[in-house]
Each structure stands twice: as C-alpha cells, then as structure tokens.
C-alpha atoms as a PDB file:
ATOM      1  CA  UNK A   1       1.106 -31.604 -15.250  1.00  0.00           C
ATOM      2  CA  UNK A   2       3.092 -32.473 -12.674  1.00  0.00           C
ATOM      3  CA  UNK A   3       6.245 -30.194 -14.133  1.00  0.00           C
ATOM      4  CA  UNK A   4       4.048 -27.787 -14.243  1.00  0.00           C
ATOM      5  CA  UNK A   5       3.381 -27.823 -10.989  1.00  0.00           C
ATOM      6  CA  UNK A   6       7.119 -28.050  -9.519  1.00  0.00           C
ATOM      7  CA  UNK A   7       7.864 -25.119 -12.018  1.00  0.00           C
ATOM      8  CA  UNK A   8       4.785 -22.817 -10.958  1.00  0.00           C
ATOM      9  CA  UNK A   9       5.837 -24.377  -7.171  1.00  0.00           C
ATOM     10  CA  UNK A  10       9.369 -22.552  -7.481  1.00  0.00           C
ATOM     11  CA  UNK A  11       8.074 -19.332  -9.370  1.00  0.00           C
ATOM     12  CA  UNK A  12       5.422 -19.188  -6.146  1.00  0.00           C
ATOM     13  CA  UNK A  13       8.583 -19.600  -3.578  1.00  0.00           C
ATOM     14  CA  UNK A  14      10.263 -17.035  -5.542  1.00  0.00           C
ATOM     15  CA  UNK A  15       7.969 -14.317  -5.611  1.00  0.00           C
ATOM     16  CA  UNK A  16       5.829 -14.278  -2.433  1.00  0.00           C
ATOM     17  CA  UNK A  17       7.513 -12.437  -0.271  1.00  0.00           C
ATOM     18  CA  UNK A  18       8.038  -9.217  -2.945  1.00  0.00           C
ATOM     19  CA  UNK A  19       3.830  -9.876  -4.611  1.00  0.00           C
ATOM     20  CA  UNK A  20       2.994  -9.729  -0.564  1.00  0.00           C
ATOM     21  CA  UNK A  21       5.046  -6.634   0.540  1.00  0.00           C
ATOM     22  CA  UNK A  22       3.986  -4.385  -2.636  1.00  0.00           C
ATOM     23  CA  UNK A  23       0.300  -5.649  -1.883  1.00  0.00           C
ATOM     24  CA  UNK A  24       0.762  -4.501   1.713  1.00  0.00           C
ATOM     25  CA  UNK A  25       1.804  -1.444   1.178  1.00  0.00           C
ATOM     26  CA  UNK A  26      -1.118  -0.711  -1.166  1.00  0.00           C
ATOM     27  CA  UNK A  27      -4.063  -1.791   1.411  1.00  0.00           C
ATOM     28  CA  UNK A  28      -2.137  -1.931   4.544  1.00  0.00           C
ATOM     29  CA  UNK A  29      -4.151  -4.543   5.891  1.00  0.00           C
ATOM     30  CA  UNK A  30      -2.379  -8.042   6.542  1.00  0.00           C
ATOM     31  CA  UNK A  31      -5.676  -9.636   5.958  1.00  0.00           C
ATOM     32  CA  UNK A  32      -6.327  -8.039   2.752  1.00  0.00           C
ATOM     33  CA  UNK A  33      -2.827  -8.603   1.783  1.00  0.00           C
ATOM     34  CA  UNK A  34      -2.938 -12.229   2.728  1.00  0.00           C
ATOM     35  CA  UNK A  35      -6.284 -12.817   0.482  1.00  0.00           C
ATOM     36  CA  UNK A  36      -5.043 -10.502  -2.529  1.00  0.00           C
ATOM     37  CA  UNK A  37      -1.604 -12.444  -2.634  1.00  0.00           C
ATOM     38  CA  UNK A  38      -3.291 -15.763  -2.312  1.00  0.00           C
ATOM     39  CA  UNK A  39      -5.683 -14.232  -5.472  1.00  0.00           C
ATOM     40  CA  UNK A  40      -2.676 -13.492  -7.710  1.00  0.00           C
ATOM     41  CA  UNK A  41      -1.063 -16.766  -7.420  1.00  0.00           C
ATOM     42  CA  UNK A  42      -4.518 -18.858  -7.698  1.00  0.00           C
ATOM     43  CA  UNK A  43      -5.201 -16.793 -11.206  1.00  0.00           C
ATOM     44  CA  UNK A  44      -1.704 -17.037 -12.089  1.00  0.00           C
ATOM     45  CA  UNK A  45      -1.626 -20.515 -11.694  1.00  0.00           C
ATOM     46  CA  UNK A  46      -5.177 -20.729 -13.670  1.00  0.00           C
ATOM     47  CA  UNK A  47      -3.506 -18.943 -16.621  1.00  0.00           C
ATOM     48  CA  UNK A  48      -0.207 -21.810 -16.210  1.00  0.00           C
ATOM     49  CA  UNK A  49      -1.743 -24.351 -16.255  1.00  0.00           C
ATOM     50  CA  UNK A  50      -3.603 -23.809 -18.959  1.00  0.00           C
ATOM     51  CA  UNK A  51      -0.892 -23.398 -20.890  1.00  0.00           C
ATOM     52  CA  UNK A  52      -0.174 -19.904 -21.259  1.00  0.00           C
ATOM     53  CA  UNK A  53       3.194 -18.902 -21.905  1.00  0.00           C
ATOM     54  CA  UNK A  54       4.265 -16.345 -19.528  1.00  0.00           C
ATOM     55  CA  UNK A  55       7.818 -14.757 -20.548  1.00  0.00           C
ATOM     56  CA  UNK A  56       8.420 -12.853 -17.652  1.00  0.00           C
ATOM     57  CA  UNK A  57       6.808 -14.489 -14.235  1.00  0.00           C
ATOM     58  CA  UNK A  58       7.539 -11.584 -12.160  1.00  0.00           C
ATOM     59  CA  UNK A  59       6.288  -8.661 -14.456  1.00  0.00           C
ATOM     60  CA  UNK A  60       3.394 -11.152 -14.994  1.00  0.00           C
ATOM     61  CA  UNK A  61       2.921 -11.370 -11.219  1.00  0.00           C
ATOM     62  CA  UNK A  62       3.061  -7.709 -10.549  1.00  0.00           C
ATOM     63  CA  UNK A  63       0.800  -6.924 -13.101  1.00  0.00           C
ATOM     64  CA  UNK A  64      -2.256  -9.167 -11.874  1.00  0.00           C
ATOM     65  CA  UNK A  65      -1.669  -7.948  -8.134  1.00  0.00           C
ATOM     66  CA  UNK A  66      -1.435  -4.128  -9.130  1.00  0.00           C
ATOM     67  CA  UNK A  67      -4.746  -4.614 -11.193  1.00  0.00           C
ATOM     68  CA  UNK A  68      -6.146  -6.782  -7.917  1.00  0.00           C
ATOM     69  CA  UNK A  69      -5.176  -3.570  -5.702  1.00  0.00           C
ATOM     70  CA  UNK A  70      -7.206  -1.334  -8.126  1.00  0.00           C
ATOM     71  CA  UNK A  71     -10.096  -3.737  -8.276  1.00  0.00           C
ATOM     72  CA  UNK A  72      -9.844  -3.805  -4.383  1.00  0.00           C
ATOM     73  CA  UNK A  73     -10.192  -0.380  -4.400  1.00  0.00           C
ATOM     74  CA  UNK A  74     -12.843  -0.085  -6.798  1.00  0.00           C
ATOM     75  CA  UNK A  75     -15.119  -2.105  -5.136  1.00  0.00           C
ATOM     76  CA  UNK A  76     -14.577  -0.810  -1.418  1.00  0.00           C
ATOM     77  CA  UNK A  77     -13.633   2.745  -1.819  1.00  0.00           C
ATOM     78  CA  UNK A  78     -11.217   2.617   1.013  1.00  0.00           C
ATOM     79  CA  UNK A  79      -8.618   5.559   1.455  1.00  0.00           C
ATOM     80  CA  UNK A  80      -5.532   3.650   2.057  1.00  0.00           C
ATOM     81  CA  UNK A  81      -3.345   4.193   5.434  1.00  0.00           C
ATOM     82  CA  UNK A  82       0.027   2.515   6.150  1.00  0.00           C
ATOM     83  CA  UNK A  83       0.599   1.746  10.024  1.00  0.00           C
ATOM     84  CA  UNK A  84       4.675   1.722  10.381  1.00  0.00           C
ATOM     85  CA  UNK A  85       4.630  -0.373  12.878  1.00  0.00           C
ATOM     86  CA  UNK A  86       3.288  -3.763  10.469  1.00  0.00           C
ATOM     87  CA  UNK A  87       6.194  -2.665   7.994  1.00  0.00           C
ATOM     88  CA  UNK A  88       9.384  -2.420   9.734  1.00  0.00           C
ATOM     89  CA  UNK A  89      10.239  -5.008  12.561  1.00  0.00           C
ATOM     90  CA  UNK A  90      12.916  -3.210  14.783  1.00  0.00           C
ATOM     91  CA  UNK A  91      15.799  -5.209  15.818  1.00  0.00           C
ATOM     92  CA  UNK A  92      15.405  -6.574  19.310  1.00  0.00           C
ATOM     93  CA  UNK A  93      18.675  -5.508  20.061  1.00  0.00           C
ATOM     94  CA  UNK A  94      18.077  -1.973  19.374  1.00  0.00           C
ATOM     95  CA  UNK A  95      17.461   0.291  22.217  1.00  0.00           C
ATOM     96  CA  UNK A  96      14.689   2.381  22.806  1.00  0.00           C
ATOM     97  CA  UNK A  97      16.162   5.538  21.466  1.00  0.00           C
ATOM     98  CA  UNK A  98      17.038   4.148  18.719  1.00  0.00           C
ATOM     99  CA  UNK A  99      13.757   2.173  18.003  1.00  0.00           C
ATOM    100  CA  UNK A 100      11.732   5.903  18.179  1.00  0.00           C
ATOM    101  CA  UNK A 101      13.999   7.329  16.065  1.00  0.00           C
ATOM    102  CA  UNK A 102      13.407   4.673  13.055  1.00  0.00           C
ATOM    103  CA  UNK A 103       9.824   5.277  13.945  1.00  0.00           C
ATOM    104  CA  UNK A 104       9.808   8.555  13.550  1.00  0.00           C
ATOM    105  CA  UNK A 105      11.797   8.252   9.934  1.00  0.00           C
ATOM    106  CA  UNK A 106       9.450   5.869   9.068  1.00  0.00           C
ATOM    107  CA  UNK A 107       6.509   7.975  10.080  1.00  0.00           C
ATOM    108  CA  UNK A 108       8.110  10.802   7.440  1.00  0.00           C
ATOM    109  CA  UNK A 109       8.853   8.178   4.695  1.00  0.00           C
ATOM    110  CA  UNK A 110       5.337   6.652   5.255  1.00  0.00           C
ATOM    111  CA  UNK A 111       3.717  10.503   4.806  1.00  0.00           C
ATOM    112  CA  UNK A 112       5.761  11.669   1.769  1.00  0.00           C
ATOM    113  CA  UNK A 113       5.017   8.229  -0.126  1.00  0.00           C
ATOM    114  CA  UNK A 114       1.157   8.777   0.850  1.00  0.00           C
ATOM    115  CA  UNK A 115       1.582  12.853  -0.826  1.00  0.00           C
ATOM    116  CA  UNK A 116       3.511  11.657  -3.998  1.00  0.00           C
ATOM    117  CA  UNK A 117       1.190  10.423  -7.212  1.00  0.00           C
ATOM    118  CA  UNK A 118       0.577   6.417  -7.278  1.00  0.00           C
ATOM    119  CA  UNK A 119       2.614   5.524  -9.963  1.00  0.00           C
ATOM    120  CA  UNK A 120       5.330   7.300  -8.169  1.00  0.00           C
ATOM    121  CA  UNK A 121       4.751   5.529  -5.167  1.00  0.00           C
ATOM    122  CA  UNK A 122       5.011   2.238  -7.061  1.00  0.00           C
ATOM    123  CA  UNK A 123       8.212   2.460  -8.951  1.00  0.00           C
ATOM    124  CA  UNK A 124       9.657   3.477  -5.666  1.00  0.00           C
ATOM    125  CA  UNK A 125       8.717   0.650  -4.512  1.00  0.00           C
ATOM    126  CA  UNK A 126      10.146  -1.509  -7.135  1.00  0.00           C
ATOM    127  CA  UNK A 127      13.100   0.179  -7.444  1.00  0.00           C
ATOM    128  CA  UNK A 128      14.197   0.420  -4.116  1.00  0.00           C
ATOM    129  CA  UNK A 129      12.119  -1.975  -2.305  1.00  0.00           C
ATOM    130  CA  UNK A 130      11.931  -4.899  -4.238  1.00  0.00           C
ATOM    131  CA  UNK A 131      15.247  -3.658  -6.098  1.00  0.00           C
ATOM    132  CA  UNK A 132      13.600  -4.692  -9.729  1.00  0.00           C
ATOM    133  CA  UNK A 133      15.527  -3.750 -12.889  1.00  0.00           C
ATOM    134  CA  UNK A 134      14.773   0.028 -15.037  1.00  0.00           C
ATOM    135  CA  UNK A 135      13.529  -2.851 -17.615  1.00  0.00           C
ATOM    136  CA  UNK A 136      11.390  -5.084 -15.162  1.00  0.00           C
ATOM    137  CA  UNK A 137       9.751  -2.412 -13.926  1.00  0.00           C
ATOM    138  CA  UNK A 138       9.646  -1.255 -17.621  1.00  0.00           C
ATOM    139  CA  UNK A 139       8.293  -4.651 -18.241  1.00  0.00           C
ATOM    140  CA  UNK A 140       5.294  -4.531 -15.418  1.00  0.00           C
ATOM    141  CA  UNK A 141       4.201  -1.173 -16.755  1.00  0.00           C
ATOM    142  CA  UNK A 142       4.376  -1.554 -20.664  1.00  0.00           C
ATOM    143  CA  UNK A 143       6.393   1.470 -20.754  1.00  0.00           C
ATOM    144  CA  UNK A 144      10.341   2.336 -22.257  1.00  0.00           C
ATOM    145  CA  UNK A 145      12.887   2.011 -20.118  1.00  0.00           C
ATOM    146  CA  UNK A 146      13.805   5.308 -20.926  1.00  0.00           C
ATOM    147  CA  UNK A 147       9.652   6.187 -19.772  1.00  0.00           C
ATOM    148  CA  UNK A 148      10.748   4.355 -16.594  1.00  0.00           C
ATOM    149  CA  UNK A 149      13.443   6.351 -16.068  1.00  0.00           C
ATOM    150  CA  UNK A 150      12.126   9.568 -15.575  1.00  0.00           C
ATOM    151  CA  UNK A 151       9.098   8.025 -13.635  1.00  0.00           C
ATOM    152  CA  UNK A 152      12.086   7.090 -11.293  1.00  0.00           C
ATOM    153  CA  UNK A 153      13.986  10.392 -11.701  1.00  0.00           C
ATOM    154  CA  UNK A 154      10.081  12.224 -10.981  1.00  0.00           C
ATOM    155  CA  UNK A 155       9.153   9.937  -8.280  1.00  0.00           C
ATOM    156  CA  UNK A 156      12.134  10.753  -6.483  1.00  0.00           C
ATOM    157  CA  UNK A 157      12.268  14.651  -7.023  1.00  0.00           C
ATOM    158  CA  UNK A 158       8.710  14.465  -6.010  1.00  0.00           C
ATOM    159  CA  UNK A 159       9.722  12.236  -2.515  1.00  0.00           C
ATOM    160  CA  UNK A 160      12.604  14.665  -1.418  1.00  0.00           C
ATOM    161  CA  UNK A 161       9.980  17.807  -2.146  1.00  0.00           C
ATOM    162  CA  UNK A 162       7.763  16.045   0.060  1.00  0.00           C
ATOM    163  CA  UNK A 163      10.103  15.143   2.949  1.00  0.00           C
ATOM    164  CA  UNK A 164      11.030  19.447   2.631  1.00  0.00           C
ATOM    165  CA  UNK A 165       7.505  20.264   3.336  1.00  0.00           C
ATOM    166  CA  UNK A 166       7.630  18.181   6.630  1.00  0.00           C
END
C-alpha cells in the first residue's frame, strides 16, 4: 500500500494546480473549487487504491472533476460568473495603468468565454490554459483527435466572433 500511496502522492502534486484552476473557472467560487478539487482526488484515490488501473492519470483526473462540475450544477442550479480579479494576480510591479488595462482584457476574455458553448469553453481551456496535448484532451473527452481538432479550430472561431461583438 504504501507505493501506492507515494505514487498517488506524486500524481496528486502533479495535477493540483491544473484539476483546481479548470474547477475554478467552472464555479468561480474558491470555496467550491477548494471542496470539488479535494472531491476528485479523494474518489480518485478510492478508485487507486483499490486497484484500478488508470492509464492516463490526468485524462482520468479531468474527467471525474468535469463530471463533479456538472453534478455541482445539477444539484444547485447556479448560473456561473467568473470575477477577474480571483484569476489573474497582477504583478506588483506593474503600474496602475497598466494593471486596468489587463483588467479590462480580462473583463473581454472573461465575457466572450461566458458567450461561447461549454465544450468550447473547455478545450480552450485545456489547450491554452493548461497547454494539454490535441490527444489528452482527445483522451478526457473520448473523442478523435481529429474530433478535437475542430472543437479547437470552432472554439476559437467562435472566441474571436465573440470578442467582434464587444
């Protein structure tokens, strides 16, 4: 058990950060966030140590945390809202014109994501966030890579169309 444990320990110190983030961006409530990330890794960890063979830890990962976030959703019935200011942290050497300008091109990113269809809005994220593979993201959604492809290629046609509109 105790390799396990070290293994599932690394795949945990690995993946956090990126299972957090996507999570975030999805409820936009740290507290939320905090208990949904904490909920991946405890059922991820029942499913290790029971001996399941996971292939792929991070498609595994993103797949219990994206059906979390729907569950979350299910259940509450929330409309989601992203604040920019508890996603980017400005540099404290920035100055202040600087700092409302980021704002404000956050504010724009932060609208066209919320106007563009979910899955969009998630292999964005992937891609360019959490800078995951055609085929991991291909992986997470049980799709081609070719299928993931165009997602991408869609997602971001449908991004620039909404960053015209504002």
């Amino acid at each position: 058990m105790d390799i396990r444990r070290k293994k599932f320990s690394k795949i945990y110190d690995q993946y956090i950060n990126k299972i957090y983030r996507f999570i975030f961006l999805k409820v936009s409530s740290k507290e939320i966030a905090e208990d949904l990330s904490s909920e991946v890794f405890i059922r991820s960890w029942d499913r290790f140590k029971q001996g399941e063979e996971i292939n792929n830890a991070q498609a595994f990962l993103y797949r219990v945390a994206r059906n979390l976030v729907i569950d979350h959703y299910r259940e509450k019935g929330r409309v989601k809202t992203i604040s920019s200011e508890d996603i980017w942290v400005a540099d404290p050497n920035t100055n202040l014109e600087e700092k409302a300008e980021i704002s404000s091109d956050v504010d724009e990113i932060k609208n066209a994501l919320a106007g563009i269809n979910e899955d969009y809005r998630e292999v964005i994220i992937w891609r360019y966030l959490d800078q995951l593979s055609v085929s991991e993201i291909a992986e997470i959604l049980d799709k081609s890579e070719g299928a993931v492809r165009i997602m991408i290629h869609r997602a971001l046609k449908s991004l620039k169309s909404e960053l015209r509109e504002e």
